[in-house]
N, C-alpha and C. Protein backbone atom coordinates (compact mmCIF):
# COMPACT_ATOMS: atom_id res chain seq x y z
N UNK A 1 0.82 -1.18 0.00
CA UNK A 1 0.00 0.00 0.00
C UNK A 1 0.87 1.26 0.00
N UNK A 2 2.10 1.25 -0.85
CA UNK A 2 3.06 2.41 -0.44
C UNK A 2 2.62 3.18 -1.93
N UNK A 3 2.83 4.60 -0.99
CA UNK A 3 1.48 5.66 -1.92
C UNK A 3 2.56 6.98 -1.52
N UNK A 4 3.32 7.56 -2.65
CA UNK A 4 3.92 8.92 -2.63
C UNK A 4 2.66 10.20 -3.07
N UNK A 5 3.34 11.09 -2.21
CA UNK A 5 2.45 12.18 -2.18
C UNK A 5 3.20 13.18 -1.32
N UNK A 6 2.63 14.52 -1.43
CA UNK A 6 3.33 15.60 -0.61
C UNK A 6 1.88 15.89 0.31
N UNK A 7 2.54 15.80 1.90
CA UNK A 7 1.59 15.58 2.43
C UNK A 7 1.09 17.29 2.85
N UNK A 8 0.12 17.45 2.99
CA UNK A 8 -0.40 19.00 3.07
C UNK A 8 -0.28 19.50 4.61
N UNK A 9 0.29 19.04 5.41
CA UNK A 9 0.32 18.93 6.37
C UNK A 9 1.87 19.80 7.02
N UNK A 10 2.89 19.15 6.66
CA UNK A 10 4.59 19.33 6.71
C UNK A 10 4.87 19.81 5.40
N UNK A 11 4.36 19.53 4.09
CA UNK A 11 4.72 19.90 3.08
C UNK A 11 6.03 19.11 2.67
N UNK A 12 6.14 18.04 3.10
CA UNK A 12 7.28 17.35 2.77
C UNK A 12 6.39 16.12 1.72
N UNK A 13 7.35 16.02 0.53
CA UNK A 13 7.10 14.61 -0.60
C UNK A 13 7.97 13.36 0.46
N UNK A 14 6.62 12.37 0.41
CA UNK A 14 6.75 11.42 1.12
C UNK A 14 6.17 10.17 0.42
N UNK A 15 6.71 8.84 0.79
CA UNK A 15 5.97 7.65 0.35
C UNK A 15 5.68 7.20 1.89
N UNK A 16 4.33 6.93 1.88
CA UNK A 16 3.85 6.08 3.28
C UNK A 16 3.82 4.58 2.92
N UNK A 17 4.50 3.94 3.72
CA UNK A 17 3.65 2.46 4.05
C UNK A 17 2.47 2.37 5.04
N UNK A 18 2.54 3.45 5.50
CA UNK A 18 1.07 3.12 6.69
C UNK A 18 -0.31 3.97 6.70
N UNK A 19 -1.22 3.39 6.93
CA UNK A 19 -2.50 3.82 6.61
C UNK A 19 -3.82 2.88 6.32
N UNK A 20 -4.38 2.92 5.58
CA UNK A 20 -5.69 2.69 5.65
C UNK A 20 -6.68 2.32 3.65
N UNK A 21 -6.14 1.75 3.38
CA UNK A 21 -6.74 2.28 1.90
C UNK A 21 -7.95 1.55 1.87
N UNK A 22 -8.63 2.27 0.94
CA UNK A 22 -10.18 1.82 0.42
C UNK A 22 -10.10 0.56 -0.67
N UNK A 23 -10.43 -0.67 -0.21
CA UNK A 23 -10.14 -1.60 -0.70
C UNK A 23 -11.70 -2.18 -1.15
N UNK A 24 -11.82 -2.63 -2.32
CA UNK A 24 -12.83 -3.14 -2.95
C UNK A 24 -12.79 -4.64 -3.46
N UNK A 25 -14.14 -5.33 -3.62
CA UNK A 25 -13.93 -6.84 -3.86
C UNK A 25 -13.99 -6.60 -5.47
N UNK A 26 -13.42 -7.63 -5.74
CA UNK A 26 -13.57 -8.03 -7.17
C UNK A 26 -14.15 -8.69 -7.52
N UNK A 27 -14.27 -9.74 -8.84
CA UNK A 27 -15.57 -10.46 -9.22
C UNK A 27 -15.63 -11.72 -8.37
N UNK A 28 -14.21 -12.25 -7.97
CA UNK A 28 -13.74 -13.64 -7.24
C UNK A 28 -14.28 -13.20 -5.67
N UNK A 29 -14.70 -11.79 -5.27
CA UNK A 29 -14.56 -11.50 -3.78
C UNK A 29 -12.99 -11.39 -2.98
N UNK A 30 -12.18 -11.15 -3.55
CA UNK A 30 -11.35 -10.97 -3.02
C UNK A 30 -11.27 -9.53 -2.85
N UNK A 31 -10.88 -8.79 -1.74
CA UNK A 31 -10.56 -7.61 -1.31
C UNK A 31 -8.95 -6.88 -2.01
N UNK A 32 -9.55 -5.91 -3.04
CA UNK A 32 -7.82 -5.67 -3.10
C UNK A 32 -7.91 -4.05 -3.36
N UNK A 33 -6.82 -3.56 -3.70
CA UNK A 33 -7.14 -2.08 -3.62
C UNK A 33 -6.04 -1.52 -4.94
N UNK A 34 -6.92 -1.45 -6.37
CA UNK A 34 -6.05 -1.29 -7.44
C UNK A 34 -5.64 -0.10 -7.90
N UNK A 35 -5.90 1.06 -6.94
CA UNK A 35 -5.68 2.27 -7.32
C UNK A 35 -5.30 2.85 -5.71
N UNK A 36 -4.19 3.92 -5.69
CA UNK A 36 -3.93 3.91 -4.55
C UNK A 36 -4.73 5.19 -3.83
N UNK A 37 -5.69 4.81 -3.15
CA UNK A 37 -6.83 5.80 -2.65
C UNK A 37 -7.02 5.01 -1.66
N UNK A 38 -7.05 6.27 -0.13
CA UNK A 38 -7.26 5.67 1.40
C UNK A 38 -6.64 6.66 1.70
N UNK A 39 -6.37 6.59 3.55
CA UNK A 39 -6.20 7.14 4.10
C UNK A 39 -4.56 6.91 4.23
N UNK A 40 -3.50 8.06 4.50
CA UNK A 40 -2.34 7.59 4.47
C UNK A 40 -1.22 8.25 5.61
N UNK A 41 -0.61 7.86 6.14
CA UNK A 41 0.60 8.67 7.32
C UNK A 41 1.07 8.87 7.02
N UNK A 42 1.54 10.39 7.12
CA UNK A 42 2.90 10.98 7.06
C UNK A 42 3.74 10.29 8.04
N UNK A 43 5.20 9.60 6.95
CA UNK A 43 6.26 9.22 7.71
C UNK A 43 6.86 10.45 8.99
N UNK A 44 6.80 11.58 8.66
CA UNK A 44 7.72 13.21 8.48
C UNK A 44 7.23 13.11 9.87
N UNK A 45 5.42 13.51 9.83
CA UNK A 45 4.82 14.69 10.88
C UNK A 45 3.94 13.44 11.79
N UNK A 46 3.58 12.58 10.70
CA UNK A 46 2.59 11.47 11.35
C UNK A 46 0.97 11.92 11.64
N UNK A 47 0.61 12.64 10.85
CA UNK A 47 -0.64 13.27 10.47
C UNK A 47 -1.11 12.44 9.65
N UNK A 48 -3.14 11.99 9.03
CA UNK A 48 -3.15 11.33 7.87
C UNK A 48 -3.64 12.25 6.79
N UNK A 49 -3.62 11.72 5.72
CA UNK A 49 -3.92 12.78 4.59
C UNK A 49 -4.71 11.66 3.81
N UNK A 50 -5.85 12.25 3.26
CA UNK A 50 -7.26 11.44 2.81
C UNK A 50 -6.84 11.10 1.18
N UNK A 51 -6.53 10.71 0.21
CA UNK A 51 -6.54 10.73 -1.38
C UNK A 51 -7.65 9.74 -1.32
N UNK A 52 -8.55 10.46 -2.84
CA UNK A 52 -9.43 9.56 -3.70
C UNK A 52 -9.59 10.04 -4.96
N UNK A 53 -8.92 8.82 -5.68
CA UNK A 53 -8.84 9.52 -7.28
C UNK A 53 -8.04 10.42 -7.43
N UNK A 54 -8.46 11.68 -7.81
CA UNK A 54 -7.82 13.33 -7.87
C UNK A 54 -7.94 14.07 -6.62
N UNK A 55 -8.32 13.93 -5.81
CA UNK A 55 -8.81 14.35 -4.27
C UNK A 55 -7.80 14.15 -3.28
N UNK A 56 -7.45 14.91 -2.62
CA UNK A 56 -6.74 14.94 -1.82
C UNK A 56 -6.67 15.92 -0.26
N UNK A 57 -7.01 15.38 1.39
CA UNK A 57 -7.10 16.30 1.67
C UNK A 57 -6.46 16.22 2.99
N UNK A 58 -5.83 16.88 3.77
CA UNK A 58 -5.54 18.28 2.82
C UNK A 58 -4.61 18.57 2.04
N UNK A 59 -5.49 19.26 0.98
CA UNK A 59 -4.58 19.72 -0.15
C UNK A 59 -2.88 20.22 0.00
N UNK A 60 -2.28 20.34 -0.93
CA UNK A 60 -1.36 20.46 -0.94
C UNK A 60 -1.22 22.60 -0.21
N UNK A 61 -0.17 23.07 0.29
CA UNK A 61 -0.04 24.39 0.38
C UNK A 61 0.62 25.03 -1.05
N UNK A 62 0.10 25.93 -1.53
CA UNK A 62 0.59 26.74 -2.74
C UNK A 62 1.50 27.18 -2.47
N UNK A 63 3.04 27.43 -3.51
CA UNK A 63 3.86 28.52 -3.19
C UNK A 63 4.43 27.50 -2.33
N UNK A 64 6.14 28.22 -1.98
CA UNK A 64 7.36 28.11 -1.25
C UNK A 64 7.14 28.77 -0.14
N UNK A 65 7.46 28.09 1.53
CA UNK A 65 8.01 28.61 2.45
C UNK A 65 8.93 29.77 1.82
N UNK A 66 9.40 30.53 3.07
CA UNK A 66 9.87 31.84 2.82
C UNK A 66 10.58 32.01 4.38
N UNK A 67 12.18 32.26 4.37
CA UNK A 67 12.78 32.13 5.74
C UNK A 67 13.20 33.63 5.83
N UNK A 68 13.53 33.55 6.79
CA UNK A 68 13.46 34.77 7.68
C UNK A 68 12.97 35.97 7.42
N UNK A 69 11.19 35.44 7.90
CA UNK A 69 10.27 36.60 7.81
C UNK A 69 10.32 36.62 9.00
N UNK A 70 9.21 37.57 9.57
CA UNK A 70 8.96 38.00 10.89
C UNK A 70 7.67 36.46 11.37
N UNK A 71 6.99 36.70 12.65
CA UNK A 71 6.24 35.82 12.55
C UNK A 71 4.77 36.37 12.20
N UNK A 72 4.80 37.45 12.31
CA UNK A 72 3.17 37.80 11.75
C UNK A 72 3.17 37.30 10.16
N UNK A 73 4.01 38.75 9.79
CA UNK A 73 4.08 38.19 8.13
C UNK A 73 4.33 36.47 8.00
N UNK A 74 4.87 36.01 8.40
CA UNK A 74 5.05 34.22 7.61
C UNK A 74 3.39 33.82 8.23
N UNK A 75 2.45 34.38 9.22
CA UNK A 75 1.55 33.91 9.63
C UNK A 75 0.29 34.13 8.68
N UNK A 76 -0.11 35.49 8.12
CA UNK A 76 -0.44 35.64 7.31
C UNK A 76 -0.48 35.12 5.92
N UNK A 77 0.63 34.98 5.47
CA UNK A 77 1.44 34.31 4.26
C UNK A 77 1.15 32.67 4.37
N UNK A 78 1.22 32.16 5.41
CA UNK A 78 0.89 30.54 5.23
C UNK A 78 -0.43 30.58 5.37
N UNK A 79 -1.19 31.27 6.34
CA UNK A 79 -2.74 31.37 6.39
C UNK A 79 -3.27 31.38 4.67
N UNK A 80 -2.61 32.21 3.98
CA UNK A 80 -2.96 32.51 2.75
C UNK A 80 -3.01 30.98 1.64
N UNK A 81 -2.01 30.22 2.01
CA UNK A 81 -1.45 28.99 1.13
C UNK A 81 -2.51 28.29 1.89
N UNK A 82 -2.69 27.80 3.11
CA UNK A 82 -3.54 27.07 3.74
C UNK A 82 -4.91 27.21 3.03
N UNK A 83 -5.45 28.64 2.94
CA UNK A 83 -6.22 28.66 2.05
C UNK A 83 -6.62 27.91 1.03
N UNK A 84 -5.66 28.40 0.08
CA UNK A 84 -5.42 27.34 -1.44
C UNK A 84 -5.31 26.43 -1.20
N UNK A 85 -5.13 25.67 -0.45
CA UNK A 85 -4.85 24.04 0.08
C UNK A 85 -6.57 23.52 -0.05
N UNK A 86 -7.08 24.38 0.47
CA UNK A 86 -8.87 24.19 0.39
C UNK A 86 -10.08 24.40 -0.38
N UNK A 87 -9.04 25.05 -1.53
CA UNK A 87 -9.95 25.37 -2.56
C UNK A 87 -10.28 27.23 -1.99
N UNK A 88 -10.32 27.36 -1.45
CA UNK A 88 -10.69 28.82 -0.71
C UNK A 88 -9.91 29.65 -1.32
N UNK A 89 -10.58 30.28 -2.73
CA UNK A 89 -9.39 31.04 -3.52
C UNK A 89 -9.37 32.58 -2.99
N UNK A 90 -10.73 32.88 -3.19
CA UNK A 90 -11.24 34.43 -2.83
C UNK A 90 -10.44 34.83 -1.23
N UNK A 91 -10.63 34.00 -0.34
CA UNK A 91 -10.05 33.75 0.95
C UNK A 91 -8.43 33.89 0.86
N UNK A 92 -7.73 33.22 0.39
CA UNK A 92 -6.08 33.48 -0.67
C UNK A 92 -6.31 34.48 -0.25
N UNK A 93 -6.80 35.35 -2.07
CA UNK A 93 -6.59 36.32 -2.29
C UNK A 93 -6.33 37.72 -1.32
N UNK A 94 -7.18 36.96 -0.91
CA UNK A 94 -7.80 38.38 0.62
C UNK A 94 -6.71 38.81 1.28
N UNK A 95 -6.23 37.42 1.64
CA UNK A 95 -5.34 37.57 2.66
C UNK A 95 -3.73 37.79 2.24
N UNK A 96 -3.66 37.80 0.79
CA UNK A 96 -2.54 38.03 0.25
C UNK A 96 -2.71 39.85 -0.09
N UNK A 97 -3.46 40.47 0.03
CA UNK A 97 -4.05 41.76 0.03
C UNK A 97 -3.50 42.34 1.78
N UNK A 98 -4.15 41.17 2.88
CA UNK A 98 -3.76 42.19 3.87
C UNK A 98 -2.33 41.53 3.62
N UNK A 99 -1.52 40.36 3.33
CA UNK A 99 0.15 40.29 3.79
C UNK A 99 0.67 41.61 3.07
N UNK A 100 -0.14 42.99 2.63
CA UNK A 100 1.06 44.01 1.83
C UNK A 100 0.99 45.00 3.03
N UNK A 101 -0.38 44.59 3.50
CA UNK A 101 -0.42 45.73 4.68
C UNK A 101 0.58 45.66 5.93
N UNK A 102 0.83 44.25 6.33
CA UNK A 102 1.63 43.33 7.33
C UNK A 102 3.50 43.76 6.80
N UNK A 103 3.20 43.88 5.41
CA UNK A 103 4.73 43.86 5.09
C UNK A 103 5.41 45.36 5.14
N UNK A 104 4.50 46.45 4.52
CA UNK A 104 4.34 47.67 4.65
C UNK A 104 4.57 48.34 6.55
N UNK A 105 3.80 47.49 7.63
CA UNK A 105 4.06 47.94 8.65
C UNK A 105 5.70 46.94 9.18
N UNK A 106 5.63 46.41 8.65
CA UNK A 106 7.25 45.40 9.28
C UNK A 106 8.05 46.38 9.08
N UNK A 107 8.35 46.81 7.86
CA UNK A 107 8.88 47.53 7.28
C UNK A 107 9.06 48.91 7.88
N UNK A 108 8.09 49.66 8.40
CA UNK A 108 7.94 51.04 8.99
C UNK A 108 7.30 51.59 8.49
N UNK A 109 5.97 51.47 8.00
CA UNK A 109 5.17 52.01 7.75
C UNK A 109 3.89 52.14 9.29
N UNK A 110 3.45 53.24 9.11
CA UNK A 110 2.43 53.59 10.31
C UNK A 110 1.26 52.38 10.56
N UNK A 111 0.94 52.23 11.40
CA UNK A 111 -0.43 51.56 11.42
C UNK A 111 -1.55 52.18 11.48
N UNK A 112 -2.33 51.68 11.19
CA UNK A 112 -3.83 52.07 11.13
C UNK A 112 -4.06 53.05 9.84
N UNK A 113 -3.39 52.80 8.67
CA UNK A 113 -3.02 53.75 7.11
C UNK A 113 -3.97 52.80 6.50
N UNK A 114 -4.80 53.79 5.32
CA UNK A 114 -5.42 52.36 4.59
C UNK A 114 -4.52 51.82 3.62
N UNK A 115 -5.27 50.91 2.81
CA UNK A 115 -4.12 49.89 2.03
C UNK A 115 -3.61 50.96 0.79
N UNK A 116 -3.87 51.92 0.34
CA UNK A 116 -3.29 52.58 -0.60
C UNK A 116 -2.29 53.21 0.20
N UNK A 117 -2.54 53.40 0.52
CA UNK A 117 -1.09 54.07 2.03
C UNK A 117 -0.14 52.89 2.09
N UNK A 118 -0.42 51.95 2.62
CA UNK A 118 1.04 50.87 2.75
C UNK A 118 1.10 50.25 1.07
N UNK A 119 0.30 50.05 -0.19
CA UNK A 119 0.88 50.16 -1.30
C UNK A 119 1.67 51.11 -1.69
N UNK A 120 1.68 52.48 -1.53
CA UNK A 120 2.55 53.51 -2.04
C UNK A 120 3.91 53.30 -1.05
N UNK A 121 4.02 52.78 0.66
CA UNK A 121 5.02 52.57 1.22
C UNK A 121 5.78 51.77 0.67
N UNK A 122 5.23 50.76 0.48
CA UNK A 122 6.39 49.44 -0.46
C UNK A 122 6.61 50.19 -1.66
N UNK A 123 5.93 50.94 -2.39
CA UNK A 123 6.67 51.72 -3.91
C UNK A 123 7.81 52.94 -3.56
N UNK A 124 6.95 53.62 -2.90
CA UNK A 124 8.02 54.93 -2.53
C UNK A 124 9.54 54.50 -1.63
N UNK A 125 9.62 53.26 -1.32
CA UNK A 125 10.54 53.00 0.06
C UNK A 125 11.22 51.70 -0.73
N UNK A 126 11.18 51.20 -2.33
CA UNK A 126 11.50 50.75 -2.95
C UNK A 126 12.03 48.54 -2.84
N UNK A 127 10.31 48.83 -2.08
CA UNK A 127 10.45 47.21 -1.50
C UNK A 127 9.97 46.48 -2.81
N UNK A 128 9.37 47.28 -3.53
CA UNK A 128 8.93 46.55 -4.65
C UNK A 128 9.53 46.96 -6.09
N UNK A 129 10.43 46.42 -6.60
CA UNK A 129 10.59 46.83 -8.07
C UNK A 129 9.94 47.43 -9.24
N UNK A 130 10.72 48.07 -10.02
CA UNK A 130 9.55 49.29 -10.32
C UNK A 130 8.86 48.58 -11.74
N UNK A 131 9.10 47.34 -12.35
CA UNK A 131 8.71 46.43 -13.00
C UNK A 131 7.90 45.64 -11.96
N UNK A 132 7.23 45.53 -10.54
CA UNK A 132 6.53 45.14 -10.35
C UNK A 132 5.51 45.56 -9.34
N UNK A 133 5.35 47.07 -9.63
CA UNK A 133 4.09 47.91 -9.72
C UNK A 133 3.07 47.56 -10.02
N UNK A 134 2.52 46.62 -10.88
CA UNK A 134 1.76 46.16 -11.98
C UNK A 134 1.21 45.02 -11.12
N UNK A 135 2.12 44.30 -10.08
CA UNK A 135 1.36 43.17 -9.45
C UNK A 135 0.37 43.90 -8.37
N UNK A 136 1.28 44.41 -7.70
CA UNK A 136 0.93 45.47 -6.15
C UNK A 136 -0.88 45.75 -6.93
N UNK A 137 -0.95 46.47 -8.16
CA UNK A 137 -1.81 46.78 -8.29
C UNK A 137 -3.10 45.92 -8.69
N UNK A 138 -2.72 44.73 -9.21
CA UNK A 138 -3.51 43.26 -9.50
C UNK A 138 -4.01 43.05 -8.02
N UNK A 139 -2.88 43.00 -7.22
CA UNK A 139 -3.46 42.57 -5.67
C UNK A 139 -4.49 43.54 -4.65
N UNK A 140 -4.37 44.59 -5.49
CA UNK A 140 -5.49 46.00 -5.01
C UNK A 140 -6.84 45.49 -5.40
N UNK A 141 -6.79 45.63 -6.98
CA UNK A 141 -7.99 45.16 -8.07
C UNK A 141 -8.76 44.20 -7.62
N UNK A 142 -7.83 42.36 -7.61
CA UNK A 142 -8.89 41.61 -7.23
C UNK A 142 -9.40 41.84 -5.69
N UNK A 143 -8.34 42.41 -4.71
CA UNK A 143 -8.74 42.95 -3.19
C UNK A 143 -10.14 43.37 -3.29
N UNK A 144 -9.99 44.20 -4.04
CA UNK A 144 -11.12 45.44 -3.73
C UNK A 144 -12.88 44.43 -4.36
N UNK A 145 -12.49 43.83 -5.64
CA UNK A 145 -13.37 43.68 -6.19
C UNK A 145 -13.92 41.98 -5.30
N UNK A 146 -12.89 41.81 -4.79
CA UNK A 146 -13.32 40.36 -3.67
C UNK A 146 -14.09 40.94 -2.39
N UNK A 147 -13.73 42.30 -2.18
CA UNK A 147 -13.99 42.53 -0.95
C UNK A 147 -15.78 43.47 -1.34
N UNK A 148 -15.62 43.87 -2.26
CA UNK A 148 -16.99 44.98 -2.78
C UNK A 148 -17.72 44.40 -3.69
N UNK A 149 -17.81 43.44 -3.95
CA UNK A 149 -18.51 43.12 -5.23
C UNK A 149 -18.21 41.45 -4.92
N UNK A 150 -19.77 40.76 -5.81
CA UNK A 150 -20.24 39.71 -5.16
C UNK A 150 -19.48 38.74 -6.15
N UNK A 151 -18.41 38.37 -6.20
CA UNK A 151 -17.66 37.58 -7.04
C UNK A 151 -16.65 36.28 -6.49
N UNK A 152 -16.54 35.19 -6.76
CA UNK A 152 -15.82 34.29 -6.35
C UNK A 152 -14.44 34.46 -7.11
N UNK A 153 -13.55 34.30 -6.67
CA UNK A 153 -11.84 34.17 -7.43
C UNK A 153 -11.56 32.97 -7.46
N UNK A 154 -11.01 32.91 -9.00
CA UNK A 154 -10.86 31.49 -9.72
C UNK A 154 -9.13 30.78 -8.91
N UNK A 155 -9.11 29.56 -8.64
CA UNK A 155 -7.68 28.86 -8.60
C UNK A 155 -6.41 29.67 -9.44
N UNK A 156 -6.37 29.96 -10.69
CA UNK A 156 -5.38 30.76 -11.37
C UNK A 156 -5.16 32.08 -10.32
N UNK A 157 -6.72 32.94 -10.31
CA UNK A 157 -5.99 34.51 -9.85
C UNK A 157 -5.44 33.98 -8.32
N UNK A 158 -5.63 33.16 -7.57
CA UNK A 158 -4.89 32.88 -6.23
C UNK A 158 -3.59 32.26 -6.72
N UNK A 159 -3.23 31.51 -7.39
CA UNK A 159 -1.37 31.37 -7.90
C UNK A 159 -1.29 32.25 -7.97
N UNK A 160 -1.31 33.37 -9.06
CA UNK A 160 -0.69 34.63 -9.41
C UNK A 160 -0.37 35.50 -8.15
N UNK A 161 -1.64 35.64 -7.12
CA UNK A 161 -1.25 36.27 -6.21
C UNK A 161 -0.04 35.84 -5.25
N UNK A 162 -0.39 34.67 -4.71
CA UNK A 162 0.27 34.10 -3.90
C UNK A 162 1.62 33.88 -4.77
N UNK A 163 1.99 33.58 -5.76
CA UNK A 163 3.32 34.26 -6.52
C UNK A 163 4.31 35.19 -6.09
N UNK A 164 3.31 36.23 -6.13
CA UNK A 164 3.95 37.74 -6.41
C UNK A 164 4.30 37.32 -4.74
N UNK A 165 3.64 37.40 -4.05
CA UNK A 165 3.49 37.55 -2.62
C UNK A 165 4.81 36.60 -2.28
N UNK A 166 5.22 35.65 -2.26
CA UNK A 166 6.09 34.72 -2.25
C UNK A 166 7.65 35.61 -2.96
N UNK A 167 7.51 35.94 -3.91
CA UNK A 167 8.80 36.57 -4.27
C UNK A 167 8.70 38.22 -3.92
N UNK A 168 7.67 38.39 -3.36
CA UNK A 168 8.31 39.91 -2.51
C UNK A 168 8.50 39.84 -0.84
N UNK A 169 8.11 38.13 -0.50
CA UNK A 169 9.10 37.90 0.56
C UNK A 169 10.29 37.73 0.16
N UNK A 170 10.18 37.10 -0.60
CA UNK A 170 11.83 36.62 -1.21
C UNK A 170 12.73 37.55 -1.09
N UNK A 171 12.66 38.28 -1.88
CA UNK A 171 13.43 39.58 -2.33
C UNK A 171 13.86 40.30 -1.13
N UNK A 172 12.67 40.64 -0.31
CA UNK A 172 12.44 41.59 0.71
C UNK A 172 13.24 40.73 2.13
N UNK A 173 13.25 39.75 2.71
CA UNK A 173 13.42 39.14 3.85
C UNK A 173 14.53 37.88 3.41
N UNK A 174 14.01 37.02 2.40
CA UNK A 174 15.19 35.91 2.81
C UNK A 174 16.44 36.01 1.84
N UNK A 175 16.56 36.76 0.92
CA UNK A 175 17.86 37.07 0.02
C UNK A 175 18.46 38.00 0.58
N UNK A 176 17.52 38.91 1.45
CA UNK A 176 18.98 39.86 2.18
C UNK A 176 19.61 39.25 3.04
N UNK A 177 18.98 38.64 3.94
CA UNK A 177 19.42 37.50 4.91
C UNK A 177 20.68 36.51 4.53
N UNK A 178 20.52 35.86 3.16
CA UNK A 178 21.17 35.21 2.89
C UNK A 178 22.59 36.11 2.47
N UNK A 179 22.41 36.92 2.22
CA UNK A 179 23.94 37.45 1.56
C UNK A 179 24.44 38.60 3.04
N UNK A 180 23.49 38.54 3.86
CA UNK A 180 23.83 38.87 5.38
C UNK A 180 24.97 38.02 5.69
N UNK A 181 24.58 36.74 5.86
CA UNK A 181 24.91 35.76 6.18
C UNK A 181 26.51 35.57 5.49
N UNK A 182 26.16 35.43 4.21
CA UNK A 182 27.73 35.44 3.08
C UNK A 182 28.64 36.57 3.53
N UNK A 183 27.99 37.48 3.86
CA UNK A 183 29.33 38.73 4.25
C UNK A 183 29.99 38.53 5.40
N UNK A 184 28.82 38.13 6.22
CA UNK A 184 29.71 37.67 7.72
C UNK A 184 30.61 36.39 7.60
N UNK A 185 30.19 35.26 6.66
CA UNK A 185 31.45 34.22 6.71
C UNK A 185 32.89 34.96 5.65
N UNK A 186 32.56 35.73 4.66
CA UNK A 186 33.20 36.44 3.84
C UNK A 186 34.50 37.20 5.07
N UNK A 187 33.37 38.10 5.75
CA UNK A 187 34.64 38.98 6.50
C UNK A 187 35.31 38.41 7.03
N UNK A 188 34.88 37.08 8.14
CA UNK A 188 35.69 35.97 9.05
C UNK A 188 37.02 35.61 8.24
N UNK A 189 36.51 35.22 7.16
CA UNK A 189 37.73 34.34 6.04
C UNK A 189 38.66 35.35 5.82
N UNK A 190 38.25 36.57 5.46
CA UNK A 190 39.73 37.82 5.27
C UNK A 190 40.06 38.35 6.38
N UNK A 191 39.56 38.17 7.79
CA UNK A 191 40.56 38.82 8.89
C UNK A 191 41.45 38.07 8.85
């Protein structure tokens, strides 16, 4: 019954031997299970994760972890993927709308500003590249129109968001970090 999958849980690709599968008789009555659908353990976390057919739950999380954020922002930001894990796109979206507000105040921006206020902070204070103006403002658009208007958001516009959102942690928190990191073993090596 060994069944690979990335479990939605740890987010680690795993093959389980243990679990539970949905086993059916055949014409002889014998019990067998020819497709691998059941219930299954994470080796990793030891949580189970449900597959049937194309079904899977819980779903997988959208998007890459992201290291050394703060813990609100990474809280927000996985809340957001957790989302997508559920089909809950509009929900994503939303919440990839407030992570600019979350990133905007990490950053030093005031609290209690509305969201065009901490969008112009990440532009004017140059957290966001000036080739990607154009997302900031996608993440306003479907914001606004998720939040004012009676519309569901499709699986696609939650990748895109959660995208952008993912590489302006990137950029912003774990690549400075990392070449933080390179300068300090850098300087060690030339004293």
């Amino acid at each position: 019954m060994d069944f690979t999958y990335t479990c939605g849980y740890c987010g680690s690709r795993v093959t389980s031997e243990r679990g539970m599968s949905l086993n059916t008789k055949n014409r002889d009555g014998y019990l067998g299970n020819y497709a691998s659908q059941g219930v299954y353990i994470c080796p990793n976390c030891k949580y189970p994760t449900f597959i049937y057919e194309d079904m899977q739950v819980p779903g997988n999380n959208y998007g890459n972890s992201v290291d050394h954020v703060s813990k609100e922002v990474e809280d927000v930001y996985n809340e957001a993927r957790k989302s997508f894990s559920v089909a809950a796109y509009t929900g994503s979206l939303l919440l990839c709308r407030k992570l600019l507000m979350h990133v905007a105040v990490d950053f030093g921006a005031d609290k209690n500003k509305n969201f065009f206020d901490y969008v112009n902070y990440l532009k004017d204070n140059h957290y966001v590249s000036q080739n990607s103006g154009e997302w900031i403002d996608s993440i306003r658009k479907f914001g606004n129109v998720a939040t004012h208007q009676i519309v569901v958001n499709t699986k696609e516009d939650a990748e895109k968001m959660i995208k952008f959102c993912e590489m302006l942690l990137k950029m912003n928190y774990e690549y400075p970090a990392l070449m933080n990191q390179e300068s300090d073993s850098t300087e060690e090596t030339n004293s």
